[in-house]
N, C-alpha and C. Protein backbone atom coordinates (compact mmCIF):
# COMPACT_ATOMS: atom_id res chain seq x y z
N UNK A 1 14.54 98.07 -50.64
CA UNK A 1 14.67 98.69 -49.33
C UNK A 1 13.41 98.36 -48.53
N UNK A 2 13.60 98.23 -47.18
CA UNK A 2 12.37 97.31 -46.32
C UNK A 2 11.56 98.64 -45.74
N UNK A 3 10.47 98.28 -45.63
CA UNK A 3 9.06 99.04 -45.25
C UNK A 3 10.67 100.49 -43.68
N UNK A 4 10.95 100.24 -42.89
CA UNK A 4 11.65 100.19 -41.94
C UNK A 4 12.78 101.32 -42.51
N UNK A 5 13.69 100.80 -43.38
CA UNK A 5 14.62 101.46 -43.92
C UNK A 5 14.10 103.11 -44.74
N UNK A 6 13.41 102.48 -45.64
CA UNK A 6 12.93 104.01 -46.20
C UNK A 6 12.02 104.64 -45.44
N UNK A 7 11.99 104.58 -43.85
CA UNK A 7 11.23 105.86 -43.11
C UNK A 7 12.88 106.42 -41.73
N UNK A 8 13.54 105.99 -42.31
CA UNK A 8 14.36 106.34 -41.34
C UNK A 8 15.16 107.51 -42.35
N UNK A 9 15.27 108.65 -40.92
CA UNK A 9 15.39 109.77 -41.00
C UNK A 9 17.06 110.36 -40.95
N UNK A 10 17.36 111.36 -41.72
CA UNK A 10 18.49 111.70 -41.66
C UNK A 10 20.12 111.57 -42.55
N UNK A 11 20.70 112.55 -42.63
CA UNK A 11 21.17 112.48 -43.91
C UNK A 11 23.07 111.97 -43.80
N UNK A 12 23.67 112.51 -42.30
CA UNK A 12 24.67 111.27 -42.58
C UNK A 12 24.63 110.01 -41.68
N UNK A 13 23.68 109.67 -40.94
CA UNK A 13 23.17 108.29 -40.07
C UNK A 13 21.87 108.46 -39.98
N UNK A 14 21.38 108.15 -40.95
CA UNK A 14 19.53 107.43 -40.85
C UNK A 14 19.16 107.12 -39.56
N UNK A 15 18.19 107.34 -39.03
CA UNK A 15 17.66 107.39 -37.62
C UNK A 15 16.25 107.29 -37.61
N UNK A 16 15.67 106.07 -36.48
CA UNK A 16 14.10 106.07 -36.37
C UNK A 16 13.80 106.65 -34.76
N UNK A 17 12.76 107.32 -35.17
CA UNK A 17 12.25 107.65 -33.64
C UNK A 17 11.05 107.00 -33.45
N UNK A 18 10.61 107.58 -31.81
CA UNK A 18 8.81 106.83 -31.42
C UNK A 18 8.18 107.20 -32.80
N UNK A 19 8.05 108.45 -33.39
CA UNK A 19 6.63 108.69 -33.65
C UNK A 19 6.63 107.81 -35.37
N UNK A 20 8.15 107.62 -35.69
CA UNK A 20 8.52 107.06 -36.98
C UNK A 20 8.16 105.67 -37.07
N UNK A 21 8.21 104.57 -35.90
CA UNK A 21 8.16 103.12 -35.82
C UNK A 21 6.76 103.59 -35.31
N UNK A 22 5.87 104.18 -34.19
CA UNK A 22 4.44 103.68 -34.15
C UNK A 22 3.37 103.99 -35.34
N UNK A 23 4.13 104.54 -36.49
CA UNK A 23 3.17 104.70 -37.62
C UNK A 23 3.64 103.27 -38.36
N UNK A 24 4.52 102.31 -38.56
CA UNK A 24 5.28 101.47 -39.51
C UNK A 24 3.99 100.21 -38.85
N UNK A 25 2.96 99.30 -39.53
CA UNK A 25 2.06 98.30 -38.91
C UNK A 25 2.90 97.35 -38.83
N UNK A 26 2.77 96.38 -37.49
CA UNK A 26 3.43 94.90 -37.17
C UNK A 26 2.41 94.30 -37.14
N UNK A 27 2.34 93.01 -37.70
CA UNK A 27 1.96 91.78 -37.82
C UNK A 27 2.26 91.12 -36.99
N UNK A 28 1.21 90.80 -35.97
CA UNK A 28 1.79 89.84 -35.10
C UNK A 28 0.96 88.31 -35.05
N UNK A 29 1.71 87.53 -34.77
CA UNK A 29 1.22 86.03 -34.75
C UNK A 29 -0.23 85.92 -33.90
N UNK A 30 -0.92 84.96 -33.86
CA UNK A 30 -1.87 84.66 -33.20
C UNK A 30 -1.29 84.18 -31.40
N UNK A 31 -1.96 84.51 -30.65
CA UNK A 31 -1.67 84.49 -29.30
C UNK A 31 -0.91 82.52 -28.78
N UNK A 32 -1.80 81.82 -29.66
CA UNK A 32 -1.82 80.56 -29.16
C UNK A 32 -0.22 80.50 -29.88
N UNK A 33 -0.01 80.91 -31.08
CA UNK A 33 1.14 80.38 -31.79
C UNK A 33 2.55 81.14 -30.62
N UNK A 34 1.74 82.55 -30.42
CA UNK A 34 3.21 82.97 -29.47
C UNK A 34 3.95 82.06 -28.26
N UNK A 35 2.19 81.62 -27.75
CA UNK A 35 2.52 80.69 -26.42
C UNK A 35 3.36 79.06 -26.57
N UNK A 36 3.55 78.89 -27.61
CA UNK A 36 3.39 77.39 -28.74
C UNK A 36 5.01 78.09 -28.74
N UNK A 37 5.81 78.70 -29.08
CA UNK A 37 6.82 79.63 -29.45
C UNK A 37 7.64 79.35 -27.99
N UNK A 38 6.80 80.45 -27.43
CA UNK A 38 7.79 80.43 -25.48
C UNK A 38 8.07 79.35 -24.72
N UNK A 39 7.22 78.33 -24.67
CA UNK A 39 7.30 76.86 -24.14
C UNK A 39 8.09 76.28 -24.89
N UNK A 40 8.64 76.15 -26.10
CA UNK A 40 9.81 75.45 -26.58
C UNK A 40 10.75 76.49 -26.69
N UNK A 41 10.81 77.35 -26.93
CA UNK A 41 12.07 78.24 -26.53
C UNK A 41 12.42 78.49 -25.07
N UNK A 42 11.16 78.53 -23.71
CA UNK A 42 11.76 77.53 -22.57
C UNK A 42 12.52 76.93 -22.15
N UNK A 43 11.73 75.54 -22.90
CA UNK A 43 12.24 74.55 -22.61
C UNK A 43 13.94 74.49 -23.45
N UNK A 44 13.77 74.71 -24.60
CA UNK A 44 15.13 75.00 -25.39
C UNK A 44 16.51 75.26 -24.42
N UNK A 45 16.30 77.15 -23.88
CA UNK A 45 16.64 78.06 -22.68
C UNK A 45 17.12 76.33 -21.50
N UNK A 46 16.29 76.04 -21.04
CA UNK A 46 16.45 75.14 -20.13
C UNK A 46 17.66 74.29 -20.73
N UNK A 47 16.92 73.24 -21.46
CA UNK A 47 17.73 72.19 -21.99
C UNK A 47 19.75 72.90 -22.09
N UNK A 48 19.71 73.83 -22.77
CA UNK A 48 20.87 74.75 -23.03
C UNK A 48 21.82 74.78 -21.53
N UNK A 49 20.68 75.06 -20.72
CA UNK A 49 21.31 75.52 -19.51
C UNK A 49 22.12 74.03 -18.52
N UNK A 50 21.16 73.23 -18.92
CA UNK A 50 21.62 71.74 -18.55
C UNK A 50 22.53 71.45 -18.92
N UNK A 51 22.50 71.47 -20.71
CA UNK A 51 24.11 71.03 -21.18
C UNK A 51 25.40 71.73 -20.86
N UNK A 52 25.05 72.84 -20.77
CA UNK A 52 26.53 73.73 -20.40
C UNK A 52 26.65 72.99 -18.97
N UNK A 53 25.98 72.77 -18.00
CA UNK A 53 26.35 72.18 -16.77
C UNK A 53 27.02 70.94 -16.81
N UNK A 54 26.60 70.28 -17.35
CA UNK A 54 26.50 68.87 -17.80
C UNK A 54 28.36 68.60 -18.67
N UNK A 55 28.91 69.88 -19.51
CA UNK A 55 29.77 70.16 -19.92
C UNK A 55 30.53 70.49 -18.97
N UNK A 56 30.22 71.39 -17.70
CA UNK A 56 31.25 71.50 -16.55
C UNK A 56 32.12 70.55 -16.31
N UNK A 57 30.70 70.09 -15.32
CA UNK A 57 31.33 69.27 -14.96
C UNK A 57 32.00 68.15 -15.71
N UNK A 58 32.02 67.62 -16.71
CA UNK A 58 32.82 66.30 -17.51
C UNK A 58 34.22 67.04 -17.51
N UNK A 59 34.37 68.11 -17.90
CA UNK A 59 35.76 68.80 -18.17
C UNK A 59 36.28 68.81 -17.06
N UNK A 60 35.74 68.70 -15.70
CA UNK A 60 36.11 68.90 -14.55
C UNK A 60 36.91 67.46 -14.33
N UNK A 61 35.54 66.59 -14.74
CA UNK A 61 36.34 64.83 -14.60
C UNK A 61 37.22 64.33 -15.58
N UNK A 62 36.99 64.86 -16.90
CA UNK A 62 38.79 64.62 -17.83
C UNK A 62 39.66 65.20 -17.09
N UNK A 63 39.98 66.20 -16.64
CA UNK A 63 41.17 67.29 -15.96
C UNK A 63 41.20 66.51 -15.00
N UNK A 64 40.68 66.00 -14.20
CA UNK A 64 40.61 65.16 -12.99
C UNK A 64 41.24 63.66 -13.40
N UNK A 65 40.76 63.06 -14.50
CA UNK A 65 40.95 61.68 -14.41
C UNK A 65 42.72 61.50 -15.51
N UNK A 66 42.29 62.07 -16.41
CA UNK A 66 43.49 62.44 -17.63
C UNK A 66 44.83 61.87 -17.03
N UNK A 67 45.63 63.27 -15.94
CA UNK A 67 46.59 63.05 -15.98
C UNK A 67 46.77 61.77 -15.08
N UNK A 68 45.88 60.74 -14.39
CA UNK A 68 45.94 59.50 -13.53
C UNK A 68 45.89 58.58 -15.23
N UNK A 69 45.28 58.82 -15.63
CA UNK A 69 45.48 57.94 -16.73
C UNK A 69 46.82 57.45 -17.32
N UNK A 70 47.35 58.98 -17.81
CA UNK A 70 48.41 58.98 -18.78
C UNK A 70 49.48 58.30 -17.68
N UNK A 71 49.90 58.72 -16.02
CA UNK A 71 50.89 58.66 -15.21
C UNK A 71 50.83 57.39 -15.24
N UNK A 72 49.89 56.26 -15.11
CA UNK A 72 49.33 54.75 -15.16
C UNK A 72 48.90 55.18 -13.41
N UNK A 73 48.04 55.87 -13.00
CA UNK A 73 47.64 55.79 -11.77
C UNK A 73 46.75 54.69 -11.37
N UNK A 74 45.57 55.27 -12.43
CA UNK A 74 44.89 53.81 -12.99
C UNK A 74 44.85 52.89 -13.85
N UNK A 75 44.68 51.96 -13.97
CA UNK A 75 45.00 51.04 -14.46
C UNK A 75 43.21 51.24 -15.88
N UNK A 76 44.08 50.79 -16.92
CA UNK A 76 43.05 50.34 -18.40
C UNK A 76 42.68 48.87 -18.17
């Protein structure tokens, strides 16, 4: 059972409050490693946001081009 689990309170739904989690110590990373962290999860965030666009629109141009294809609108 984790540091977390055996301070939570209560007997038919276990429950943490403020004063239960600001006694439990966190470990936190060094400042440079957090910043090292946010700039590729950023950029990640970003990149993500590109491809879903990037996915729009193509689905937009199969649905668009498809049925000219199959009809022989255009030519192969």
């Amino acid at each position: 059972m984790g540091i977390i689990a055996a301070r939570a309170q209560g007997a038919i739904m276990p429950n943490l409050n403020l004063s239960i989690l600001s006694d439990i110590p966190l470990t936190l990373a060094p400042k440079t490693l957090q910043d090292m962290f946010d700039e590729m999860a950023t950029n990640n965030d970003r990149l993500i946001k590109i491809l879903h666009e990037q996915n729009a629109r193509l689905t937009k141009a199969r649905d668009l081009l498809l049925p000219r294809l199959m009809n022989g609108t255009i030519p192969v």
